[in-house]
C-alpha atoms as a PDB file:
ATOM      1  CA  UNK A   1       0.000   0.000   0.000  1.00  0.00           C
ATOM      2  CA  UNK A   2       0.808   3.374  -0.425  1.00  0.00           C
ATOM      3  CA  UNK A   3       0.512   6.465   2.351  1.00  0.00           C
ATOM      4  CA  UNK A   4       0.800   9.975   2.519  1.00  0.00           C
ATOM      5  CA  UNK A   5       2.099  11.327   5.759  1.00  0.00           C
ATOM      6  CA  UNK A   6       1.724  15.038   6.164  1.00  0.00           C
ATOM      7  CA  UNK A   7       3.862  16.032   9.257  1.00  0.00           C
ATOM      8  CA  UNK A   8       1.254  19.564  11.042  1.00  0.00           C
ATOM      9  CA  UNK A   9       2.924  20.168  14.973  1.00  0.00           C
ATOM     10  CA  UNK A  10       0.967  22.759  16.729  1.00  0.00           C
ATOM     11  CA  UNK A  11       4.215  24.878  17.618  1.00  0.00           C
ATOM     12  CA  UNK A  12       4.583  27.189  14.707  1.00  0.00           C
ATOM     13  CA  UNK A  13       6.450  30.026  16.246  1.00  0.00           C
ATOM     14  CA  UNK A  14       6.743  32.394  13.521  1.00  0.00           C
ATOM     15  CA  UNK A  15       3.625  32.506  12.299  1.00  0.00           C
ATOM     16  CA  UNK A  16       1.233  30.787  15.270  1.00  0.00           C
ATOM     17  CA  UNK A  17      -0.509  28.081  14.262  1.00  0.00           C
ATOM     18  CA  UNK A  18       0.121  28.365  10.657  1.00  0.00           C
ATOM     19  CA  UNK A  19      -0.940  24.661  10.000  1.00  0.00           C
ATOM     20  CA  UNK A  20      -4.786  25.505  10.892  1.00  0.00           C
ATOM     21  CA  UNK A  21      -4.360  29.383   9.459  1.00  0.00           C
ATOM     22  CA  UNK A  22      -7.154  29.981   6.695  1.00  0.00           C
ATOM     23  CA  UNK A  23      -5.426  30.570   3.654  1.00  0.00           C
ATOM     24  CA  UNK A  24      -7.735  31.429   0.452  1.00  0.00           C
ATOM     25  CA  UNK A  25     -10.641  30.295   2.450  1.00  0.00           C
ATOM     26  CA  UNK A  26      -9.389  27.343   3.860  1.00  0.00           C
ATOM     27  CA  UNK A  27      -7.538  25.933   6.997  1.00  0.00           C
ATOM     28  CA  UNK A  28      -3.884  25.454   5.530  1.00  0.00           C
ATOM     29  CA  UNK A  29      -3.362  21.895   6.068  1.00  0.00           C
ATOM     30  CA  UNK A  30      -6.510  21.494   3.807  1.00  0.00           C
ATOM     31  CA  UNK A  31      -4.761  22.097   1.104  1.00  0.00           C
ATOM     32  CA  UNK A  32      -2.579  19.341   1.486  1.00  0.00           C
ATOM     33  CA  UNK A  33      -4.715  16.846   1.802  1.00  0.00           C
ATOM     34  CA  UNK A  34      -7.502  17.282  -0.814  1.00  0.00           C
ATOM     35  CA  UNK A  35      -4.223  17.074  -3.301  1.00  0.00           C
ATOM     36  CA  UNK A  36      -3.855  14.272  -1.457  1.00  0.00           C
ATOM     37  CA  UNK A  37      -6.855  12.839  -1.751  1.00  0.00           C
ATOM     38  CA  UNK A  38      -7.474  13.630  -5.393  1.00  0.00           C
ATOM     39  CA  UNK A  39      -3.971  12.405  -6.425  1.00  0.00           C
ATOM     40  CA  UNK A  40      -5.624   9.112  -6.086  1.00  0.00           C
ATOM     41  CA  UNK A  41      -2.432   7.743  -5.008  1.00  0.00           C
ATOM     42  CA  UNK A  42      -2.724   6.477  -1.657  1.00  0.00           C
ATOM     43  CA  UNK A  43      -4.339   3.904   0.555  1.00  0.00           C
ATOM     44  CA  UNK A  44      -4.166   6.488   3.864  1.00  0.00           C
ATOM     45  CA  UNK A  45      -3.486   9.843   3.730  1.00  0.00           C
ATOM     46  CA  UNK A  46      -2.236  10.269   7.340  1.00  0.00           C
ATOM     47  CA  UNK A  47      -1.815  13.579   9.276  1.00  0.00           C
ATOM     48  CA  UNK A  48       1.125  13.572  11.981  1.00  0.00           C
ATOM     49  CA  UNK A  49       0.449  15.622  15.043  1.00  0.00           C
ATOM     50  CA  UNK A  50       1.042  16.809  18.225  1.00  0.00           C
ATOM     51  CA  UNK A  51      -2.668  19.108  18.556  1.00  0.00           C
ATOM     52  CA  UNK A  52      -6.181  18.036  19.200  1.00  0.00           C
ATOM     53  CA  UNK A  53      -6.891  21.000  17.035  1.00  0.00           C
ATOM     54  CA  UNK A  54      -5.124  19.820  14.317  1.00  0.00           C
ATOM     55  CA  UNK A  55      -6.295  16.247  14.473  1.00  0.00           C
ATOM     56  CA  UNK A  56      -9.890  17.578  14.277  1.00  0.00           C
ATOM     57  CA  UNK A  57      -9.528  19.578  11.286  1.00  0.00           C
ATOM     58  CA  UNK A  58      -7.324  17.454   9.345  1.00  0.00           C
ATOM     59  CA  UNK A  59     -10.223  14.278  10.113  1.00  0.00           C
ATOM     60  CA  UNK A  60     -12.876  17.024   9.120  1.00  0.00           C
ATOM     61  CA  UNK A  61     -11.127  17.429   5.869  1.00  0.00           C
ATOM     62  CA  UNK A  62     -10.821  13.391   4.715  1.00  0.00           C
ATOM     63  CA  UNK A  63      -7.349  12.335   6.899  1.00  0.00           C
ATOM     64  CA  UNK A  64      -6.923   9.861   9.047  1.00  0.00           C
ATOM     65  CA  UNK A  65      -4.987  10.834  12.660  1.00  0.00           C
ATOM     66  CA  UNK A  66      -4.806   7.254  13.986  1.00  0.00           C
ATOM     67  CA  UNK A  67      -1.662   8.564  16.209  1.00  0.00           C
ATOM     68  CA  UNK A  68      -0.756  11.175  17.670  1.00  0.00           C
ATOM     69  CA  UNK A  69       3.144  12.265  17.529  1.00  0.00           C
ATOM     70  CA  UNK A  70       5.005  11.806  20.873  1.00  0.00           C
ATOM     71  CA  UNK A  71       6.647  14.852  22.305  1.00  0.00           C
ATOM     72  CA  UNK A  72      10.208  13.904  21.695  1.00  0.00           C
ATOM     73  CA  UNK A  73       9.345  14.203  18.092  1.00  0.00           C
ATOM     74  CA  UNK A  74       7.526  17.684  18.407  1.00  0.00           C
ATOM     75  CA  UNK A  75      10.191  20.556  18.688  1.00  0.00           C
ATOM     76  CA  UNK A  76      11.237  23.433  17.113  1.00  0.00           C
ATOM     77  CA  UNK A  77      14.364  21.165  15.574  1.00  0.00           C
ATOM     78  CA  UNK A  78      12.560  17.853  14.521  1.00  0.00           C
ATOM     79  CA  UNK A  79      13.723  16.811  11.326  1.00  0.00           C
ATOM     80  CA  UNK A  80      11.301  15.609   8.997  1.00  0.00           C
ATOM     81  CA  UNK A  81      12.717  12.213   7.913  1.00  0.00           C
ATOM     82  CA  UNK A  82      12.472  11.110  12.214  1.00  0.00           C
ATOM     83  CA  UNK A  83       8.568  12.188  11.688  1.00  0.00           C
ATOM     84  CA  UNK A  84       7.931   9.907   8.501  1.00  0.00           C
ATOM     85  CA  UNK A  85       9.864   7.486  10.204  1.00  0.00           C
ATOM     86  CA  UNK A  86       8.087   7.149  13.373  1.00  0.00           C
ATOM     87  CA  UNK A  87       4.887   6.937  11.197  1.00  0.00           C
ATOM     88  CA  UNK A  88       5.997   4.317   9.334  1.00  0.00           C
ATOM     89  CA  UNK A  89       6.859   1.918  12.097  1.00  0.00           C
ATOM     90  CA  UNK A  90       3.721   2.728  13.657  1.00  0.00           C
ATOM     91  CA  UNK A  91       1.933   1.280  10.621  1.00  0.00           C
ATOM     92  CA  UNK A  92       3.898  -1.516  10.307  1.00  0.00           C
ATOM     93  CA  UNK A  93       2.687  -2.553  13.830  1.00  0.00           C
ATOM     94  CA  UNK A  94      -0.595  -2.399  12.276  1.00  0.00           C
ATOM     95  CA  UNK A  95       0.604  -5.083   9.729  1.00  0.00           C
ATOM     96  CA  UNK A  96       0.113  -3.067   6.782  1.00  0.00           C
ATOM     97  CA  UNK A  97       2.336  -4.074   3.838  1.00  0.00           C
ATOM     98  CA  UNK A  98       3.891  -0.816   2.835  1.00  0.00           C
ATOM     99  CA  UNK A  99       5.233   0.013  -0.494  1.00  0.00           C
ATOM    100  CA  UNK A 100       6.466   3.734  -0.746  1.00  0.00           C
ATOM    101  CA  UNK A 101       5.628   6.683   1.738  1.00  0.00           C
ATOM    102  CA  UNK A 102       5.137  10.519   0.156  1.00  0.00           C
ATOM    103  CA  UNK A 103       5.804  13.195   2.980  1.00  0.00           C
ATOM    104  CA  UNK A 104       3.502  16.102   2.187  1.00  0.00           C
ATOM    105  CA  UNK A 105       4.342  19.512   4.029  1.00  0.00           C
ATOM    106  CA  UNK A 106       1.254  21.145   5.653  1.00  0.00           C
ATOM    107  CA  UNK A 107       1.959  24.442   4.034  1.00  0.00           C
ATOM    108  CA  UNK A 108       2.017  23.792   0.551  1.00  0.00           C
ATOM    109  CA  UNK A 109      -1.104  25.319  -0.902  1.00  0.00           C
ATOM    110  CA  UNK A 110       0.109  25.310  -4.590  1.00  0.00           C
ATOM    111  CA  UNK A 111       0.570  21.167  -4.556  1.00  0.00           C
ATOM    112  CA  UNK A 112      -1.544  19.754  -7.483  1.00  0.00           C
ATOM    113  CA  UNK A 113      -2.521  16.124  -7.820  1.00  0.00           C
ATOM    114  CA  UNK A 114      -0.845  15.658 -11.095  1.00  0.00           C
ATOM    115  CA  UNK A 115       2.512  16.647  -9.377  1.00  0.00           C
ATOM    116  CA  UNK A 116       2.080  14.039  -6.785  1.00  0.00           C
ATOM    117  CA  UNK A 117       1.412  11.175  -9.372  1.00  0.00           C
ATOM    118  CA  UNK A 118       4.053  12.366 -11.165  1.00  0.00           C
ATOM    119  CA  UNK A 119       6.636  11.904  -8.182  1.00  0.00           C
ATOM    120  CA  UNK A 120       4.442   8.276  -7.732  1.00  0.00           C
ATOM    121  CA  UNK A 121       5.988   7.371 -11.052  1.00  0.00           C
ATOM    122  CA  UNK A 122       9.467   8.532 -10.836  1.00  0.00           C
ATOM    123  CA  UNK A 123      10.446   6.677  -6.906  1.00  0.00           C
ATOM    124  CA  UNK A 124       9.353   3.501  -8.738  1.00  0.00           C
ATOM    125  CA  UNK A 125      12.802   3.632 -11.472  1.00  0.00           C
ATOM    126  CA  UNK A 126      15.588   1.092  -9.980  1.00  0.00           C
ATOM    127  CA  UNK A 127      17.613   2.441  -7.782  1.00  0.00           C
ATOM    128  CA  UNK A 128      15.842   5.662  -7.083  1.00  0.00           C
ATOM    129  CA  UNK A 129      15.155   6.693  -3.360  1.00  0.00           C
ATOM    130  CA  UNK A 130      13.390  10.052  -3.434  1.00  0.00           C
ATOM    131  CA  UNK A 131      11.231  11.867  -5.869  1.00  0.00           C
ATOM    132  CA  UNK A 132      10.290  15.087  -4.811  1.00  0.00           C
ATOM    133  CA  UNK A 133       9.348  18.951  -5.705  1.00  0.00           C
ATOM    134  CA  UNK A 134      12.479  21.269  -7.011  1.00  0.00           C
ATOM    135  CA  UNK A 135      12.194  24.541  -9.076  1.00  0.00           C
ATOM    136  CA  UNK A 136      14.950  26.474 -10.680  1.00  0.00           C
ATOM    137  CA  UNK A 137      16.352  29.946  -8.842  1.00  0.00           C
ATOM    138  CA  UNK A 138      15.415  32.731 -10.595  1.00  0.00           C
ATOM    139  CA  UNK A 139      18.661  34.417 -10.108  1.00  0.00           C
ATOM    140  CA  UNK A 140      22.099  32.757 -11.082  1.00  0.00           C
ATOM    141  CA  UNK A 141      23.450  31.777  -7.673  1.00  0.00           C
ATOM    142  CA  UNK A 142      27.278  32.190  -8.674  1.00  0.00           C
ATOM    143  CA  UNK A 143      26.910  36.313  -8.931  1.00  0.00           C
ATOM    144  CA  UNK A 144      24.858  36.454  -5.482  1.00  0.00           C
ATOM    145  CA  UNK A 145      26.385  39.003  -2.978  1.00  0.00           C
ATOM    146  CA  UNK A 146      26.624  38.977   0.736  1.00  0.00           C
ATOM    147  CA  UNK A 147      26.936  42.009   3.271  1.00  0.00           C
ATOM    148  CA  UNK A 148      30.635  41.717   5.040  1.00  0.00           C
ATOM    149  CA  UNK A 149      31.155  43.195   8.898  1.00  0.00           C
ATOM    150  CA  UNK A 150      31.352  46.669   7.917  1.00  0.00           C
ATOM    151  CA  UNK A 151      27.891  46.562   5.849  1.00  0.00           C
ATOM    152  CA  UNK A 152      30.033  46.589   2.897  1.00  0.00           C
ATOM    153  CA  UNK A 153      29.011  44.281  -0.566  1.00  0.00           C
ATOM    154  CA  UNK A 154      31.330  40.977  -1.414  1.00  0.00           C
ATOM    155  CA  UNK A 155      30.342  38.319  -3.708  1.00  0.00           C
ATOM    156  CA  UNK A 156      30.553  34.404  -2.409  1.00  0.00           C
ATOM    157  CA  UNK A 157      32.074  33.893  -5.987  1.00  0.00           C
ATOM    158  CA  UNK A 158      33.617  36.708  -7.632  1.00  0.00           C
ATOM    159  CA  UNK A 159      35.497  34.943 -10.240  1.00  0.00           C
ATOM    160  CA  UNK A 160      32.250  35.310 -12.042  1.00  0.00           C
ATOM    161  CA  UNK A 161      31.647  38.683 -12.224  1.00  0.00           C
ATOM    162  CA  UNK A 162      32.509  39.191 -15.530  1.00  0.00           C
ATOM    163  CA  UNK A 163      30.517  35.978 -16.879  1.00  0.00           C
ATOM    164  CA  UNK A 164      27.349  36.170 -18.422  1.00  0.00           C
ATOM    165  CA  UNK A 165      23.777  35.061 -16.994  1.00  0.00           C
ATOM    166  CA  UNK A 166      23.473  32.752 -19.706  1.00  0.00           C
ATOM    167  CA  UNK A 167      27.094  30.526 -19.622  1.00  0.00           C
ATOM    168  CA  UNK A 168      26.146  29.857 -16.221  1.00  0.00           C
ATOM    169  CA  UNK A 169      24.614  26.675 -14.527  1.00  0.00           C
ATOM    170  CA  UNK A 170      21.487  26.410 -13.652  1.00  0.00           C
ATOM    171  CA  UNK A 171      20.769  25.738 -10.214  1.00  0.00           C
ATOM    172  CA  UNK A 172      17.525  24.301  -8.494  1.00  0.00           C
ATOM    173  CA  UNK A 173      16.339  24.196  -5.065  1.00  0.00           C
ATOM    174  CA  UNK A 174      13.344  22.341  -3.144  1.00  0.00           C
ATOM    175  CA  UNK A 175      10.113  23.241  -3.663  1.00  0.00           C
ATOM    176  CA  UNK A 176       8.859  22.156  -0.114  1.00  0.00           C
ATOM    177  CA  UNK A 177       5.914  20.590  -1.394  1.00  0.00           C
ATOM    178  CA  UNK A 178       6.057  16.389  -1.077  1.00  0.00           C
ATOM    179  CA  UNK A 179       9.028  13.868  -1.033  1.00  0.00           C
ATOM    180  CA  UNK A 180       7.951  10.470  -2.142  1.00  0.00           C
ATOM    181  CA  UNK A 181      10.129   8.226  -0.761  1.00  0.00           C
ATOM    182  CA  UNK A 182      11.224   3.913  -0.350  1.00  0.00           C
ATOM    183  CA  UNK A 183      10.468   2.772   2.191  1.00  0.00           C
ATOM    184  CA  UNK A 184      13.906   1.454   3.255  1.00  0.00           C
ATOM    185  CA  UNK A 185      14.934   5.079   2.639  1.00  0.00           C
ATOM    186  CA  UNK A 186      13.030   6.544   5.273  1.00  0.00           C
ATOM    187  CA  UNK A 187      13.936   4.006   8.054  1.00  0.00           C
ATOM    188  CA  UNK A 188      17.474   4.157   7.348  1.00  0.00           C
ATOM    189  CA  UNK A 189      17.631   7.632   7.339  1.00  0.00           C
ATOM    190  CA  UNK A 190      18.862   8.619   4.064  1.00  0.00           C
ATOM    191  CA  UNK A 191      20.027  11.637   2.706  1.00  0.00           C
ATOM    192  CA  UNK A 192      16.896  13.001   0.703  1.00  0.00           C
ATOM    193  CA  UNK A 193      19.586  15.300  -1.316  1.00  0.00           C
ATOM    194  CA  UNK A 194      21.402  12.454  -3.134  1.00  0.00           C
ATOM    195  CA  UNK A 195      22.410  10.950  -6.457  1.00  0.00           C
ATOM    196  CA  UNK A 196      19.583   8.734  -5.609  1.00  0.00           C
ATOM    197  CA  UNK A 197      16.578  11.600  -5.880  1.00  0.00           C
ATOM    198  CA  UNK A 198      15.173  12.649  -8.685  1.00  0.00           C
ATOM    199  CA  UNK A 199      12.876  15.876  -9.403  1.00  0.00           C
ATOM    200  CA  UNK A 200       9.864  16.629 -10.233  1.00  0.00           C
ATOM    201  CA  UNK A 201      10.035  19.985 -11.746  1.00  0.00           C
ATOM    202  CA  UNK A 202       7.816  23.436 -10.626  1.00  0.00           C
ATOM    203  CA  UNK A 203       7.309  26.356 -12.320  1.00  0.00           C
ATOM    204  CA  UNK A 204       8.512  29.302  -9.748  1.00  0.00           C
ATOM    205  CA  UNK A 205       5.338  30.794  -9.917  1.00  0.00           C
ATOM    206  CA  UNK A 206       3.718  27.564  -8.191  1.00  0.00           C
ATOM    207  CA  UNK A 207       6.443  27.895  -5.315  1.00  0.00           C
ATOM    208  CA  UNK A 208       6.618  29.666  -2.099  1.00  0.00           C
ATOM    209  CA  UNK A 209       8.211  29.150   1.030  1.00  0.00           C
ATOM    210  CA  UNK A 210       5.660  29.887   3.828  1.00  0.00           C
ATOM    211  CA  UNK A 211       8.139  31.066   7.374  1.00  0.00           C
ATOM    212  CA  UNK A 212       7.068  34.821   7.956  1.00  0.00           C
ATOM    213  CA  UNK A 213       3.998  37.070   7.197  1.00  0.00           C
ATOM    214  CA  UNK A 214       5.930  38.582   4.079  1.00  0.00           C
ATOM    215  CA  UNK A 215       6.058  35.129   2.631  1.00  0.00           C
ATOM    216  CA  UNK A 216       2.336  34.918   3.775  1.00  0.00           C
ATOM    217  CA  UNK A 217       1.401  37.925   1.811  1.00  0.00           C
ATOM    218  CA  UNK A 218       3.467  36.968  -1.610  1.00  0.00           C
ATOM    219  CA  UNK A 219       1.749  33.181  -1.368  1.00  0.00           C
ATOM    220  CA  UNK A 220      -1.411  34.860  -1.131  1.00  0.00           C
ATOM    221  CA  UNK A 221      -0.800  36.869  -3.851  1.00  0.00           C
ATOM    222  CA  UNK A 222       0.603  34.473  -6.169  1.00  0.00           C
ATOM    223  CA  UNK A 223      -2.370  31.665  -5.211  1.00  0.00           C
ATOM    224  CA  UNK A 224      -5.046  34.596  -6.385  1.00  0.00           C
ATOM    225  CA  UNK A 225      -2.709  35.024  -9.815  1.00  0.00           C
ATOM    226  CA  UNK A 226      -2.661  31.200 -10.780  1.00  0.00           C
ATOM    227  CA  UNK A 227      -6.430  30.933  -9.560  1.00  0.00           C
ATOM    228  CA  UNK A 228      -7.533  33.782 -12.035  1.00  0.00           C
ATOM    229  CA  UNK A 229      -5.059  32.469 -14.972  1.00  0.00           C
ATOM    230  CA  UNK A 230      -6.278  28.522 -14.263  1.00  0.00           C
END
Protein backbone atom coordinates (compact mmCIF):
# COMPACT_ATOMS: atom_id res chain seq x y z
CA UNK A 1 0.00 0.00 0.00
CA UNK A 2 0.81 3.37 -0.43
CA UNK A 3 0.51 6.47 2.35
CA UNK A 4 0.80 9.97 2.52
CA UNK A 5 2.10 11.33 5.76
CA UNK A 6 1.72 15.04 6.16
CA UNK A 7 3.86 16.03 9.26
CA UNK A 8 1.25 19.56 11.04
CA UNK A 9 2.92 20.17 14.97
CA UNK A 10 0.97 22.76 16.73
CA UNK A 11 4.22 24.88 17.62
CA UNK A 12 4.58 27.19 14.71
CA UNK A 13 6.45 30.03 16.25
CA UNK A 14 6.74 32.39 13.52
CA UNK A 15 3.62 32.51 12.30
CA UNK A 16 1.23 30.79 15.27
CA UNK A 17 -0.51 28.08 14.26
CA UNK A 18 0.12 28.37 10.66
CA UNK A 19 -0.94 24.66 10.00
CA UNK A 20 -4.79 25.50 10.89
CA UNK A 21 -4.36 29.38 9.46
CA UNK A 22 -7.15 29.98 6.69
CA UNK A 23 -5.43 30.57 3.65
CA UNK A 24 -7.74 31.43 0.45
CA UNK A 25 -10.64 30.29 2.45
CA UNK A 26 -9.39 27.34 3.86
CA UNK A 27 -7.54 25.93 7.00
CA UNK A 28 -3.88 25.45 5.53
CA UNK A 29 -3.36 21.90 6.07
CA UNK A 30 -6.51 21.49 3.81
CA UNK A 31 -4.76 22.10 1.10
CA UNK A 32 -2.58 19.34 1.49
CA UNK A 33 -4.71 16.85 1.80
CA UNK A 34 -7.50 17.28 -0.81
CA UNK A 35 -4.22 17.07 -3.30
CA UNK A 36 -3.86 14.27 -1.46
CA UNK A 37 -6.85 12.84 -1.75
CA UNK A 38 -7.47 13.63 -5.39
CA UNK A 39 -3.97 12.40 -6.43
CA UNK A 40 -5.62 9.11 -6.09
CA UNK A 41 -2.43 7.74 -5.01
CA UNK A 42 -2.72 6.48 -1.66
CA UNK A 43 -4.34 3.90 0.56
CA UNK A 44 -4.17 6.49 3.86
CA UNK A 45 -3.49 9.84 3.73
CA UNK A 46 -2.24 10.27 7.34
CA UNK A 47 -1.82 13.58 9.28
CA UNK A 48 1.12 13.57 11.98
CA UNK A 49 0.45 15.62 15.04
CA UNK A 50 1.04 16.81 18.23
CA UNK A 51 -2.67 19.11 18.56
CA UNK A 52 -6.18 18.04 19.20
CA UNK A 53 -6.89 21.00 17.04
CA UNK A 54 -5.12 19.82 14.32
CA UNK A 55 -6.30 16.25 14.47
CA UNK A 56 -9.89 17.58 14.28
CA UNK A 57 -9.53 19.58 11.29
CA UNK A 58 -7.32 17.45 9.34
CA UNK A 59 -10.22 14.28 10.11
CA UNK A 60 -12.88 17.02 9.12
CA UNK A 61 -11.13 17.43 5.87
CA UNK A 62 -10.82 13.39 4.72
CA UNK A 63 -7.35 12.34 6.90
CA UNK A 64 -6.92 9.86 9.05
CA UNK A 65 -4.99 10.83 12.66
CA UNK A 66 -4.81 7.25 13.99
CA UNK A 67 -1.66 8.56 16.21
CA UNK A 68 -0.76 11.18 17.67
CA UNK A 69 3.14 12.26 17.53
CA UNK A 70 5.00 11.81 20.87
CA UNK A 71 6.65 14.85 22.30
CA UNK A 72 10.21 13.90 21.70
CA UNK A 73 9.34 14.20 18.09
CA UNK A 74 7.53 17.68 18.41
CA UNK A 75 10.19 20.56 18.69
CA UNK A 76 11.24 23.43 17.11
CA UNK A 77 14.36 21.16 15.57
CA UNK A 78 12.56 17.85 14.52
CA UNK A 79 13.72 16.81 11.33
CA UNK A 80 11.30 15.61 9.00
CA UNK A 81 12.72 12.21 7.91
CA UNK A 82 12.47 11.11 12.21
CA UNK A 83 8.57 12.19 11.69
CA UNK A 84 7.93 9.91 8.50
CA UNK A 85 9.86 7.49 10.20
CA UNK A 86 8.09 7.15 13.37
CA UNK A 87 4.89 6.94 11.20
CA UNK A 88 6.00 4.32 9.33
CA UNK A 89 6.86 1.92 12.10
CA UNK A 90 3.72 2.73 13.66
CA UNK A 91 1.93 1.28 10.62
CA UNK A 92 3.90 -1.52 10.31
CA UNK A 93 2.69 -2.55 13.83
CA UNK A 94 -0.60 -2.40 12.28
CA UNK A 95 0.60 -5.08 9.73
CA UNK A 96 0.11 -3.07 6.78
CA UNK A 97 2.34 -4.07 3.84
CA UNK A 98 3.89 -0.82 2.84
CA UNK A 99 5.23 0.01 -0.49
CA UNK A 100 6.47 3.73 -0.75
CA UNK A 101 5.63 6.68 1.74
CA UNK A 102 5.14 10.52 0.16
CA UNK A 103 5.80 13.20 2.98
CA UNK A 104 3.50 16.10 2.19
CA UNK A 105 4.34 19.51 4.03
CA UNK A 106 1.25 21.15 5.65
CA UNK A 107 1.96 24.44 4.03
CA UNK A 108 2.02 23.79 0.55
CA UNK A 109 -1.10 25.32 -0.90
CA UNK A 110 0.11 25.31 -4.59
CA UNK A 111 0.57 21.17 -4.56
CA UNK A 112 -1.54 19.75 -7.48
CA UNK A 113 -2.52 16.12 -7.82
CA UNK A 114 -0.84 15.66 -11.10
CA UNK A 115 2.51 16.65 -9.38
CA UNK A 116 2.08 14.04 -6.78
CA UNK A 117 1.41 11.17 -9.37
CA UNK A 118 4.05 12.37 -11.16
CA UNK A 119 6.64 11.90 -8.18
CA UNK A 120 4.44 8.28 -7.73
CA UNK A 121 5.99 7.37 -11.05
CA UNK A 122 9.47 8.53 -10.84
CA UNK A 123 10.45 6.68 -6.91
CA UNK A 124 9.35 3.50 -8.74
CA UNK A 125 12.80 3.63 -11.47
CA UNK A 126 15.59 1.09 -9.98
CA UNK A 127 17.61 2.44 -7.78
CA UNK A 128 15.84 5.66 -7.08
CA UNK A 129 15.16 6.69 -3.36
CA UNK A 130 13.39 10.05 -3.43
CA UNK A 131 11.23 11.87 -5.87
CA UNK A 132 10.29 15.09 -4.81
CA UNK A 133 9.35 18.95 -5.71
CA UNK A 134 12.48 21.27 -7.01
CA UNK A 135 12.19 24.54 -9.08
CA UNK A 136 14.95 26.47 -10.68
CA UNK A 137 16.35 29.95 -8.84
CA UNK A 138 15.41 32.73 -10.59
CA UNK A 139 18.66 34.42 -10.11
CA UNK A 140 22.10 32.76 -11.08
CA UNK A 141 23.45 31.78 -7.67
CA UNK A 142 27.28 32.19 -8.67
CA UNK A 143 26.91 36.31 -8.93
CA UNK A 144 24.86 36.45 -5.48
CA UNK A 145 26.39 39.00 -2.98
CA UNK A 146 26.62 38.98 0.74
CA UNK A 147 26.94 42.01 3.27
CA UNK A 148 30.63 41.72 5.04
CA UNK A 149 31.16 43.20 8.90
CA UNK A 150 31.35 46.67 7.92
CA UNK A 151 27.89 46.56 5.85
CA UNK A 152 30.03 46.59 2.90
CA UNK A 153 29.01 44.28 -0.57
CA UNK A 154 31.33 40.98 -1.41
CA UNK A 155 30.34 38.32 -3.71
CA UNK A 156 30.55 34.40 -2.41
CA UNK A 157 32.07 33.89 -5.99
CA UNK A 158 33.62 36.71 -7.63
CA UNK A 159 35.50 34.94 -10.24
CA UNK A 160 32.25 35.31 -12.04
CA UNK A 161 31.65 38.68 -12.22
CA UNK A 162 32.51 39.19 -15.53
CA UNK A 163 30.52 35.98 -16.88
CA UNK A 164 27.35 36.17 -18.42
CA UNK A 165 23.78 35.06 -16.99
CA UNK A 166 23.47 32.75 -19.71
CA UNK A 167 27.09 30.53 -19.62
CA UNK A 168 26.15 29.86 -16.22
CA UNK A 169 24.61 26.68 -14.53
CA UNK A 170 21.49 26.41 -13.65
CA UNK A 171 20.77 25.74 -10.21
CA UNK A 172 17.53 24.30 -8.49
CA UNK A 173 16.34 24.20 -5.07
CA UNK A 174 13.34 22.34 -3.14
CA UNK A 175 10.11 23.24 -3.66
CA UNK A 176 8.86 22.16 -0.11
CA UNK A 177 5.91 20.59 -1.39
CA UNK A 178 6.06 16.39 -1.08
CA UNK A 179 9.03 13.87 -1.03
CA UNK A 180 7.95 10.47 -2.14
CA UNK A 181 10.13 8.23 -0.76
CA UNK A 182 11.22 3.91 -0.35
CA UNK A 183 10.47 2.77 2.19
CA UNK A 184 13.91 1.45 3.25
CA UNK A 185 14.93 5.08 2.64
CA UNK A 186 13.03 6.54 5.27
CA UNK A 187 13.94 4.01 8.05
CA UNK A 188 17.47 4.16 7.35
CA UNK A 189 17.63 7.63 7.34
CA UNK A 190 18.86 8.62 4.06
CA UNK A 191 20.03 11.64 2.71
CA UNK A 192 16.90 13.00 0.70
CA UNK A 193 19.59 15.30 -1.32
CA UNK A 194 21.40 12.45 -3.13
CA UNK A 195 22.41 10.95 -6.46
CA UNK A 196 19.58 8.73 -5.61
CA UNK A 197 16.58 11.60 -5.88
CA UNK A 198 15.17 12.65 -8.68
CA UNK A 199 12.88 15.88 -9.40
CA UNK A 200 9.86 16.63 -10.23
CA UNK A 201 10.03 19.98 -11.75
CA UNK A 202 7.82 23.44 -10.63
CA UNK A 203 7.31 26.36 -12.32
CA UNK A 204 8.51 29.30 -9.75
CA UNK A 205 5.34 30.79 -9.92
CA UNK A 206 3.72 27.56 -8.19
CA UNK A 207 6.44 27.89 -5.31
CA UNK A 208 6.62 29.67 -2.10
CA UNK A 209 8.21 29.15 1.03
CA UNK A 210 5.66 29.89 3.83
CA UNK A 211 8.14 31.07 7.37
CA UNK A 212 7.07 34.82 7.96
CA UNK A 213 4.00 37.07 7.20
CA UNK A 214 5.93 38.58 4.08
CA UNK A 215 6.06 35.13 2.63
CA UNK A 216 2.34 34.92 3.78
CA UNK A 217 1.40 37.92 1.81
CA UNK A 218 3.47 36.97 -1.61
CA UNK A 219 1.75 33.18 -1.37
CA UNK A 220 -1.41 34.86 -1.13
CA UNK A 221 -0.80 36.87 -3.85
CA UNK A 222 0.60 34.47 -6.17
CA UNK A 223 -2.37 31.67 -5.21
CA UNK A 224 -5.05 34.60 -6.39
CA UNK A 225 -2.71 35.02 -9.82
CA UNK A 226 -2.66 31.20 -10.78
CA UNK A 227 -6.43 30.93 -9.56
CA UNK A 228 -7.53 33.78 -12.04
CA UNK A 229 -5.06 32.47 -14.97
CA UNK A 230 -6.28 28.52 -14.26
Amino acid sequence: MRVAVIPARGGSKRIPRKNIKLFAGKPMIVWSIEAALASRCFDQVIVSTDDAEIAEIAKAAGASVPFMRPEALSGDHTATIPVIAHAIEWIQTEGWSLQDVCCIYATAPFIRPEDIAEGAALVQQPGIDYAFSVTAYTFPIQRAIKLNAAGRVEMFQPDHFATRSQDLEEAWHDAGQFYWGRVDAWLSNRPIFSDKAVPVILPSYRVQDIDTMDDWQRAEWLFQINAREA
